[in-house]
C-alpha atoms as a PDB file:
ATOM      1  CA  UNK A   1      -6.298 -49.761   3.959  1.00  0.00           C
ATOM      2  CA  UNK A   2      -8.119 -49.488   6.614  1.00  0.00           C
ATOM      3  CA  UNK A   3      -7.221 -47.982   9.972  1.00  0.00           C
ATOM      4  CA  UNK A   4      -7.170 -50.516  12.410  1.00  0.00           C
ATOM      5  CA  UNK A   5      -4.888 -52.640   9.893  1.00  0.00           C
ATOM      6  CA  UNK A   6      -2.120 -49.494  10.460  1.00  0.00           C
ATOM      7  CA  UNK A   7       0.385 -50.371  13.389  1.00  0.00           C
ATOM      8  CA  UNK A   8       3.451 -48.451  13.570  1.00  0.00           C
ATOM      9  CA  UNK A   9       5.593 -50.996  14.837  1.00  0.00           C
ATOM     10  CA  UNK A  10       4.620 -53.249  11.857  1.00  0.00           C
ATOM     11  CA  UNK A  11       7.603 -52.981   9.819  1.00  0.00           C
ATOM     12  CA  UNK A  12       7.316 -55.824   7.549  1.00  0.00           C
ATOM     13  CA  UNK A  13       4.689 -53.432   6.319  1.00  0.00           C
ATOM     14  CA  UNK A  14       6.564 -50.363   6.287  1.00  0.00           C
ATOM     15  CA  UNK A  15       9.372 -51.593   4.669  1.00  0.00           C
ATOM     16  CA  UNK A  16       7.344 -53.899   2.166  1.00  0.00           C
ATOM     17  CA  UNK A  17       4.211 -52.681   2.073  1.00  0.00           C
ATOM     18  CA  UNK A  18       1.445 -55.415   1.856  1.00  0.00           C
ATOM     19  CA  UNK A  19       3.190 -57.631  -0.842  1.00  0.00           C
ATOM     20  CA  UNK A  20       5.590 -59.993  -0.068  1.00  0.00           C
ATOM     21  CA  UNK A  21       9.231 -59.864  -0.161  1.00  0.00           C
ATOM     22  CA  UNK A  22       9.497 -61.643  -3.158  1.00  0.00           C
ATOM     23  CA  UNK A  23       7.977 -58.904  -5.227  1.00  0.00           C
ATOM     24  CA  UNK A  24      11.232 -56.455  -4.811  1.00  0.00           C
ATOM     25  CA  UNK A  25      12.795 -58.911  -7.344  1.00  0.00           C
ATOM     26  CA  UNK A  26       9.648 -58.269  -9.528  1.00  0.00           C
ATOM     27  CA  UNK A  27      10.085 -54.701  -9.420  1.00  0.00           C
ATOM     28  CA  UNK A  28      13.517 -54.646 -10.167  1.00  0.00           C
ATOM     29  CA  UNK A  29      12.324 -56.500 -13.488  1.00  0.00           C
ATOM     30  CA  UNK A  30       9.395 -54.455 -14.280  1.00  0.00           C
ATOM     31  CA  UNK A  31      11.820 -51.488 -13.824  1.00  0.00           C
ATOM     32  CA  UNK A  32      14.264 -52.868 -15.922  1.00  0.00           C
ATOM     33  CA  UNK A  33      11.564 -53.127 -18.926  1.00  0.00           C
ATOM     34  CA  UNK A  34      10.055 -50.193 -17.895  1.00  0.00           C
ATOM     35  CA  UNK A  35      13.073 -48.069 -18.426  1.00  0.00           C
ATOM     36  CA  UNK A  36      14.237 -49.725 -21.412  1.00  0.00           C
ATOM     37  CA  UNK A  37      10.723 -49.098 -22.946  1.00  0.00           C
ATOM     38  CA  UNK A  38      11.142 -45.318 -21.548  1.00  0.00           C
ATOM     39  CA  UNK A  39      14.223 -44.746 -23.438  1.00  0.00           C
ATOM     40  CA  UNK A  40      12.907 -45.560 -26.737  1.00  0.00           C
ATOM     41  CA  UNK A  41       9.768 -43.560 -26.049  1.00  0.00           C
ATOM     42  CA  UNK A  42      11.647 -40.720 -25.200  1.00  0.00           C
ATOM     43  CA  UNK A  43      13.890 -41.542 -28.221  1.00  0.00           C
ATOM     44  CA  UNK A  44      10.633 -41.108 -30.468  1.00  0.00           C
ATOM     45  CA  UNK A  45       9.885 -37.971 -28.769  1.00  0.00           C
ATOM     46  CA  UNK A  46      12.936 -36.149 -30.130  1.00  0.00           C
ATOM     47  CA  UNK A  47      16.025 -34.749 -29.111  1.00  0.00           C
ATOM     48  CA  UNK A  48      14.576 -31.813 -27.705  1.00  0.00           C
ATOM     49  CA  UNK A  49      13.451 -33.668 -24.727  1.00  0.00           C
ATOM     50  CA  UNK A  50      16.971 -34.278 -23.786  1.00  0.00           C
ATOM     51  CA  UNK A  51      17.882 -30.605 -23.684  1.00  0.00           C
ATOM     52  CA  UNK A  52      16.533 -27.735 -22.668  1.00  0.00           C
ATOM     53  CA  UNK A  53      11.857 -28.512 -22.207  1.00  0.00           C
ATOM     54  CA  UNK A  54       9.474 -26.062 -23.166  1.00  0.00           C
ATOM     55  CA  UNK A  55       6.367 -26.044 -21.625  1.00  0.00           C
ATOM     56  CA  UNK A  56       4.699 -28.957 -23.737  1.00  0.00           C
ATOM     57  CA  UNK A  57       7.873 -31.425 -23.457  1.00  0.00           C
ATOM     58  CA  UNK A  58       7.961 -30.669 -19.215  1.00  0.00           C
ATOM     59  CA  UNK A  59       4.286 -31.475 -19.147  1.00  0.00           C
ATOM     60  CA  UNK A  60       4.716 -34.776 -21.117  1.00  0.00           C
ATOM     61  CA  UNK A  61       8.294 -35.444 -18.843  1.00  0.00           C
ATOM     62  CA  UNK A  62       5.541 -35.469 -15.580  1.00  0.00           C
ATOM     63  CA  UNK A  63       3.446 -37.667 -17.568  1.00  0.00           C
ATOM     64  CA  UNK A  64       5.551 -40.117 -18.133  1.00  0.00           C
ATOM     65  CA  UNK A  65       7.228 -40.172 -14.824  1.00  0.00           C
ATOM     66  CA  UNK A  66       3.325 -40.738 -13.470  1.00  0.00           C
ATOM     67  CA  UNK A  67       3.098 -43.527 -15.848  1.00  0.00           C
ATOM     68  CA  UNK A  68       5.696 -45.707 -15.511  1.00  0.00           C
ATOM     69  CA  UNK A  69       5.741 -45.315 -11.798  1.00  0.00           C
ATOM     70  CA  UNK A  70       2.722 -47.913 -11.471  1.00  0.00           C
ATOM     71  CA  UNK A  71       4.587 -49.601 -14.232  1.00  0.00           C
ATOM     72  CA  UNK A  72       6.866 -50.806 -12.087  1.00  0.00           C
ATOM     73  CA  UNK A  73       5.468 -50.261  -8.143  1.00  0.00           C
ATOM     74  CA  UNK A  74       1.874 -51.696  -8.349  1.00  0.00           C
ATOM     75  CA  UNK A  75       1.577 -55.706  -8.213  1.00  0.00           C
ATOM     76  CA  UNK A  76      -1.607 -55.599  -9.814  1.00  0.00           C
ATOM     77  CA  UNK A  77      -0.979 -53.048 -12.748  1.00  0.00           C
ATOM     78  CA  UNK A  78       0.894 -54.836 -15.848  1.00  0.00           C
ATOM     79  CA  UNK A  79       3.536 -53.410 -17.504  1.00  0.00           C
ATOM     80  CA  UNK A  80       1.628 -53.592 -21.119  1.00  0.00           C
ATOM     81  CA  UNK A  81      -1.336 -51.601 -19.792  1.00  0.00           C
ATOM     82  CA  UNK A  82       1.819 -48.518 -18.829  1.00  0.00           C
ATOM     83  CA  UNK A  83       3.458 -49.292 -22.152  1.00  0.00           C
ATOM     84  CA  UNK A  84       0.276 -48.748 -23.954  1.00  0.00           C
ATOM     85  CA  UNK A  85      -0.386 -45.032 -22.610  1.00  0.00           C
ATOM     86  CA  UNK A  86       3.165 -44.264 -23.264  1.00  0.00           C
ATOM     87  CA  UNK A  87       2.556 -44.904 -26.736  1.00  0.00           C
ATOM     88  CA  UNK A  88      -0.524 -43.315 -26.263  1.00  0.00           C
ATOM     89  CA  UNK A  89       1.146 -39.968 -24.951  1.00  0.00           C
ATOM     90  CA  UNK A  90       3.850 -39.845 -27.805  1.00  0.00           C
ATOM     91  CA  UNK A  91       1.317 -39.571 -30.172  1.00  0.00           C
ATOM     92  CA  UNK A  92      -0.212 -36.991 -28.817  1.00  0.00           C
ATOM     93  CA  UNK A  93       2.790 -35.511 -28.062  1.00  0.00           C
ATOM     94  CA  UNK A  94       3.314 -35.635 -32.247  1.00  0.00           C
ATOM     95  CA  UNK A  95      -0.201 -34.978 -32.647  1.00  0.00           C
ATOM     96  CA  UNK A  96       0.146 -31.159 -31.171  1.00  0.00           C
ATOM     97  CA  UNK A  97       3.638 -31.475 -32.721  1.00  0.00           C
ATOM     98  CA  UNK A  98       2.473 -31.411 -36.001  1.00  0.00           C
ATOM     99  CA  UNK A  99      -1.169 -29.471 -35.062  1.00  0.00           C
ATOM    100  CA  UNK A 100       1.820 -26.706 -34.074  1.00  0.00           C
ATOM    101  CA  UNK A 101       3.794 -26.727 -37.013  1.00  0.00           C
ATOM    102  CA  UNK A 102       0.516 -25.952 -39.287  1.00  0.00           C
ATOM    103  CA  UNK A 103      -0.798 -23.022 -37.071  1.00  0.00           C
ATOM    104  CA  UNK A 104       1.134 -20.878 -35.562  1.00  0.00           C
ATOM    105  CA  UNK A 105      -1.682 -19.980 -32.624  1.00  0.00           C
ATOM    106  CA  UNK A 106      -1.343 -23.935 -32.061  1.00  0.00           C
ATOM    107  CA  UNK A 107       2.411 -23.370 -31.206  1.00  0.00           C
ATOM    108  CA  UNK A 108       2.439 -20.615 -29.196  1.00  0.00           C
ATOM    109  CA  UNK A 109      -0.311 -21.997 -26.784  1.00  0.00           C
ATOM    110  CA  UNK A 110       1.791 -25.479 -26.698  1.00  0.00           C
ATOM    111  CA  UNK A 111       5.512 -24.014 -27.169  1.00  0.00           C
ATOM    112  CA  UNK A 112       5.328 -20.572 -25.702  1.00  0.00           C
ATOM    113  CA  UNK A 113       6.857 -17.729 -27.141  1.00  0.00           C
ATOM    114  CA  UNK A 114      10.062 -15.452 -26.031  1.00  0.00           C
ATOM    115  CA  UNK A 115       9.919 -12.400 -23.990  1.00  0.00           C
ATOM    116  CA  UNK A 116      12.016  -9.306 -24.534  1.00  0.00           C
ATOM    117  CA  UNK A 117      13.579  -8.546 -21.212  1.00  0.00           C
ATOM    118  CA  UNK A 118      16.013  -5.488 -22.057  1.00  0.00           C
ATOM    119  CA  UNK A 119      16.118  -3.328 -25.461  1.00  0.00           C
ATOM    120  CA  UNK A 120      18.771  -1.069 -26.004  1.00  0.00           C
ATOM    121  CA  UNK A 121      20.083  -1.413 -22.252  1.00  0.00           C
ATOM    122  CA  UNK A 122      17.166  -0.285 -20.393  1.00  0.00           C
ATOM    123  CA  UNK A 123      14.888  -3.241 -18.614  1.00  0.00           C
ATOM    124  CA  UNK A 124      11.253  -3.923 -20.144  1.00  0.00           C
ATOM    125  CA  UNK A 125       9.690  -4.170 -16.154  1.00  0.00           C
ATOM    126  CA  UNK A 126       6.352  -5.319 -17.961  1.00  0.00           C
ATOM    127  CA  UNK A 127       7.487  -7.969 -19.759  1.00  0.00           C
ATOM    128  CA  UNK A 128       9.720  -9.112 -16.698  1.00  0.00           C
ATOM    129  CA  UNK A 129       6.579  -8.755 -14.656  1.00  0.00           C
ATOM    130  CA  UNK A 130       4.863 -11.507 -16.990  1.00  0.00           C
ATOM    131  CA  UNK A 131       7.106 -13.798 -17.285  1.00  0.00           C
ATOM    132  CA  UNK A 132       7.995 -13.765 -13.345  1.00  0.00           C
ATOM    133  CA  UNK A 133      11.971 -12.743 -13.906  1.00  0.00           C
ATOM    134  CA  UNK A 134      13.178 -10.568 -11.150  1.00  0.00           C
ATOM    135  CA  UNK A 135      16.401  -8.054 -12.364  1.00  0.00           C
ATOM    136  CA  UNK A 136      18.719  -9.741  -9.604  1.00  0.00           C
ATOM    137  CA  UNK A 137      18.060 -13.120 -12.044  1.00  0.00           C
ATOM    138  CA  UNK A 138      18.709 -11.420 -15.150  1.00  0.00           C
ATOM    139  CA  UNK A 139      21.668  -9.520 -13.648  1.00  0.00           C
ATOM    140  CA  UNK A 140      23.265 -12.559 -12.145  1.00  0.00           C
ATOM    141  CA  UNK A 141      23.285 -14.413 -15.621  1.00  0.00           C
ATOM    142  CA  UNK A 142      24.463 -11.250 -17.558  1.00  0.00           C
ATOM    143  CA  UNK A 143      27.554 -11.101 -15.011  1.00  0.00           C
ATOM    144  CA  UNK A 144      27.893 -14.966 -15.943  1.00  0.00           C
ATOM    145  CA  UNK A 145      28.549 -13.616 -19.647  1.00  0.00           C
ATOM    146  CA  UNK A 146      31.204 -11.018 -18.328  1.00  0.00           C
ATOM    147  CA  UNK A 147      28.556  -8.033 -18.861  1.00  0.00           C
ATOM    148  CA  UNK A 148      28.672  -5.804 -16.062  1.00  0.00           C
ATOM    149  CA  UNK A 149      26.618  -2.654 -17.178  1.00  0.00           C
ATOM    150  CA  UNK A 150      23.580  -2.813 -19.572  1.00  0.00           C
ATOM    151  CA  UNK A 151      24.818  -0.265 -22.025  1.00  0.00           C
ATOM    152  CA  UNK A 152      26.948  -3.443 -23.432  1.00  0.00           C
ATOM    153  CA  UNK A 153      23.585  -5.040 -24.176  1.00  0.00           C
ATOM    154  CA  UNK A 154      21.359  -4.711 -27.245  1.00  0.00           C
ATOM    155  CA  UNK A 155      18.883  -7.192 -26.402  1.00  0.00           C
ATOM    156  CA  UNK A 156      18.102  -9.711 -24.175  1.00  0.00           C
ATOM    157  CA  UNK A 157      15.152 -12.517 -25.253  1.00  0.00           C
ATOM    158  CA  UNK A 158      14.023 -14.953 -22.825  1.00  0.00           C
ATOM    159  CA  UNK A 159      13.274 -17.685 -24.949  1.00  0.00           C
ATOM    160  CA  UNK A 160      10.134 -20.049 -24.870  1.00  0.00           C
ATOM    161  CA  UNK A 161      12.206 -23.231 -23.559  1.00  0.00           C
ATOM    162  CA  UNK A 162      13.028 -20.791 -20.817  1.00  0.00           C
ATOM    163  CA  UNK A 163      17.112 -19.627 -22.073  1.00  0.00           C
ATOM    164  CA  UNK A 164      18.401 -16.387 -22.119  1.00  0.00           C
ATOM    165  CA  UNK A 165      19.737 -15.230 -25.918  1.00  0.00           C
ATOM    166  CA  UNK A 166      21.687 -11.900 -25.239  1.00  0.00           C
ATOM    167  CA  UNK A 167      22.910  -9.543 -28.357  1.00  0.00           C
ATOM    168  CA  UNK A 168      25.588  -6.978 -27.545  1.00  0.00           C
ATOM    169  CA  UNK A 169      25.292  -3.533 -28.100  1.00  0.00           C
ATOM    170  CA  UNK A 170      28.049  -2.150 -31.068  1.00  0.00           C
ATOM    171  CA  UNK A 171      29.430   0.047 -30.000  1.00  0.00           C
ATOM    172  CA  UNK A 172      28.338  -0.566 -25.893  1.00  0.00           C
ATOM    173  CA  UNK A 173      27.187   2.960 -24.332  1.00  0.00           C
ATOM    174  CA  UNK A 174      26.916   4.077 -20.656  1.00  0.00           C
ATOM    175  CA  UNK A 175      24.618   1.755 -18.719  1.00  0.00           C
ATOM    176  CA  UNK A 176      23.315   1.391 -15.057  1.00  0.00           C
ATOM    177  CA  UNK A 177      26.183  -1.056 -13.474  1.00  0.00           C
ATOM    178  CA  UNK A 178      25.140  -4.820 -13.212  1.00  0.00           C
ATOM    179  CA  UNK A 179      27.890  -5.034  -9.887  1.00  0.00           C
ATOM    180  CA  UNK A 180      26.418  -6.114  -6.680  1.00  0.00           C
ATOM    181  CA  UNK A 181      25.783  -2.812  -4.382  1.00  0.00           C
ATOM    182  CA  UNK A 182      28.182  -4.934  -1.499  1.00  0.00           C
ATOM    183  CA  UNK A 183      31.481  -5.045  -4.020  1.00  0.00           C
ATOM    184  CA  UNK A 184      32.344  -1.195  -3.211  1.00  0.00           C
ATOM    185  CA  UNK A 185      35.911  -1.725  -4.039  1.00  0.00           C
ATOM    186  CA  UNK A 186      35.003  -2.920  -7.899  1.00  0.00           C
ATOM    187  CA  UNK A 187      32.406  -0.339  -8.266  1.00  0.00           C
ATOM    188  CA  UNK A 188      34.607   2.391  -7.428  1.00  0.00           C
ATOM    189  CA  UNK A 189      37.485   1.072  -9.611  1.00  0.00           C
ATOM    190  CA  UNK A 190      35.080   1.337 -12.900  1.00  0.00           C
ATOM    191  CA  UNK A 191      35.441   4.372 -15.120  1.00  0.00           C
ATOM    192  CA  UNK A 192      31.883   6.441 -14.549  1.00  0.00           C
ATOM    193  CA  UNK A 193      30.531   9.343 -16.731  1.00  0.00           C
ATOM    194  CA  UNK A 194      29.390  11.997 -16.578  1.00  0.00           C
ATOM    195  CA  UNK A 195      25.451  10.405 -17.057  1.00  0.00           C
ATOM    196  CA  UNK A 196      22.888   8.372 -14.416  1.00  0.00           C
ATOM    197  CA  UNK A 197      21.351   5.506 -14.953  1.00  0.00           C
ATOM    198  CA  UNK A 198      18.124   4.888 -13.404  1.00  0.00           C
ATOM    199  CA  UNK A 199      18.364   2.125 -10.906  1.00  0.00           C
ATOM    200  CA  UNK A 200      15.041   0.650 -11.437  1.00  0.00           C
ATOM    201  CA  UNK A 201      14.843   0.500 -15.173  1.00  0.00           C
ATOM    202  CA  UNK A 202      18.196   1.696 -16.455  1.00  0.00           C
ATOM    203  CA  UNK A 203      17.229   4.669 -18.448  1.00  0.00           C
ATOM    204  CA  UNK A 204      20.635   6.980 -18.930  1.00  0.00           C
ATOM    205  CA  UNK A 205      20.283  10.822 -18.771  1.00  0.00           C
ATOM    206  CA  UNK A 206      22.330  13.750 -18.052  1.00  0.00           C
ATOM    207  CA  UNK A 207      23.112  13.975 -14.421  1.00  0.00           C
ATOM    208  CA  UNK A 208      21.884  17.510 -14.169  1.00  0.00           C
ATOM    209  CA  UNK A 209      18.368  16.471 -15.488  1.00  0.00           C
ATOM    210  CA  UNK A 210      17.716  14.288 -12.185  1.00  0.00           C
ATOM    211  CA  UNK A 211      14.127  13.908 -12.294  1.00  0.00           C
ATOM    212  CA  UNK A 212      11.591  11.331 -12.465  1.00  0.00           C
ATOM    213  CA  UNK A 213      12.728   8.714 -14.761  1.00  0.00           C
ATOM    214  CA  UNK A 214      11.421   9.124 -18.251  1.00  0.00           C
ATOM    215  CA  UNK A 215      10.692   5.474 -19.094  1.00  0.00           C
ATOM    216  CA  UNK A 216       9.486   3.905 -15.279  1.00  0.00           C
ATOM    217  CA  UNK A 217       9.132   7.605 -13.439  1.00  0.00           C
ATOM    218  CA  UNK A 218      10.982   6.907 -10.565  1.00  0.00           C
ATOM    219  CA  UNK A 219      13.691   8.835  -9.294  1.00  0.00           C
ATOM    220  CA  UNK A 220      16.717   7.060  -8.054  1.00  0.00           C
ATOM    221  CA  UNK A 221      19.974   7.304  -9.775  1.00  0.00           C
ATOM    222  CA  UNK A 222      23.774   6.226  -9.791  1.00  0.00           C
ATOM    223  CA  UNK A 223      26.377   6.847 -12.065  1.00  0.00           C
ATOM    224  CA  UNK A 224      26.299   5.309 -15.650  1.00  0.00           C
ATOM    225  CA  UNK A 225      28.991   2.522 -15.660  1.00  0.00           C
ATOM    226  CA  UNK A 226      31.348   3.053 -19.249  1.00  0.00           C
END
């Protein structure tokens, strides 16, 4: 377009655009087919693109969201020519599906693979560090589970579709307290022992060894929460 065609009080323009009026009822039948052709693409995808993506299923959501947008916006695009790429990127979308399911480099590279985020209550800082997961994130969804201090927690995987999978610890042990600093009054109604925790990685010692932490050296500590 070019600029001396742009006025701003030109609102049959805004509000149209250059086609005529008519052409809303045209897109409200190319979106009509375009959805319906959508849903059965999507359909052939699997059922994993109706839950929770990994990083191959996202990518091919934003691909088809690209795709049928001209679909069903652009006067001079057909809807065949959109329906035809769709098809296009479900196979590939099979393609790496199956390329993934023969090799398991393949996979990881398209699916991802899990982190692990906490072993035997103390926090793996490297492997949050990777995966971008700050411990106020992984705190806030262990509280969501009714764990409030990390000794209660085994292992905690973040998976490759991006969930958290969270083993208990049997029998749960003393563990640095999961409580927001702000809630004094719960914090001081919890039983503590006689251990630390260290608040940075959760490492438990004796409170009479306060030193640098063994597993992240720092040295900041609160009581272990039973």
């Amino acid at each position: 377009m070019k600029k001396e065609e742009i006025h701003l009080d030109d609102w049959q323009r805004i509000l149209f655009g250059v086609a005529p009026p008519e052409f809303l009822v045209e897109v409200l039948i190319r979106t009509v087919i375009t959805y319906l052709i959508l849903l059965v693409i999507v359909r052939w995808l699997g059922k994993r693109m109706s839950g929770q993506l990994t990083i191959m299923e996202m990518a091919v959501m934003l691909t088809l969201g690209a795709i049928v947008s001209v679909a069903m916006q652009v006067p001079d695009r057909g809807i065949l020519l959109s329906a035809v790429v769709l098809l296009c990127t479900l196979a590939f979308q099979r393609g790496l599906g199956w390329l993934g399911y023969k090799n398991n480099v393949i996979e990881n590279i398209t699916q991802g693979t899990l982190n692990i985020l906490v072993i035997d209550g103390k926090l793996q800082l490297n492997e949050m560090e990777k995966c971008r997961i700050s411990k106020q994130q992984l705190f806030a969804h262990l509280r969501s589970k009714e764990i409030y201090q990390l000794g209660k927690v085994k292992r905690v995987y973040l998976e490759a579709g991006g969930l958290f999978s969270i083993f208990p610890a049997s029998p749960p042990q003393p563990g640095l307290s999961l409580l927001p600093p702000d809630d004094t009054e719960l914090m001081e109604a919890l039983p503590k022992e006689v251990l630390v925790a260290c608040i940075n990685c959760g490492y438990v010692q004796a409170s009479e060894d306060k030193k640098n932490c063994h597993d992240c050296g720092q040295n900041n500590w609160i009581p272990a929460i039973n």
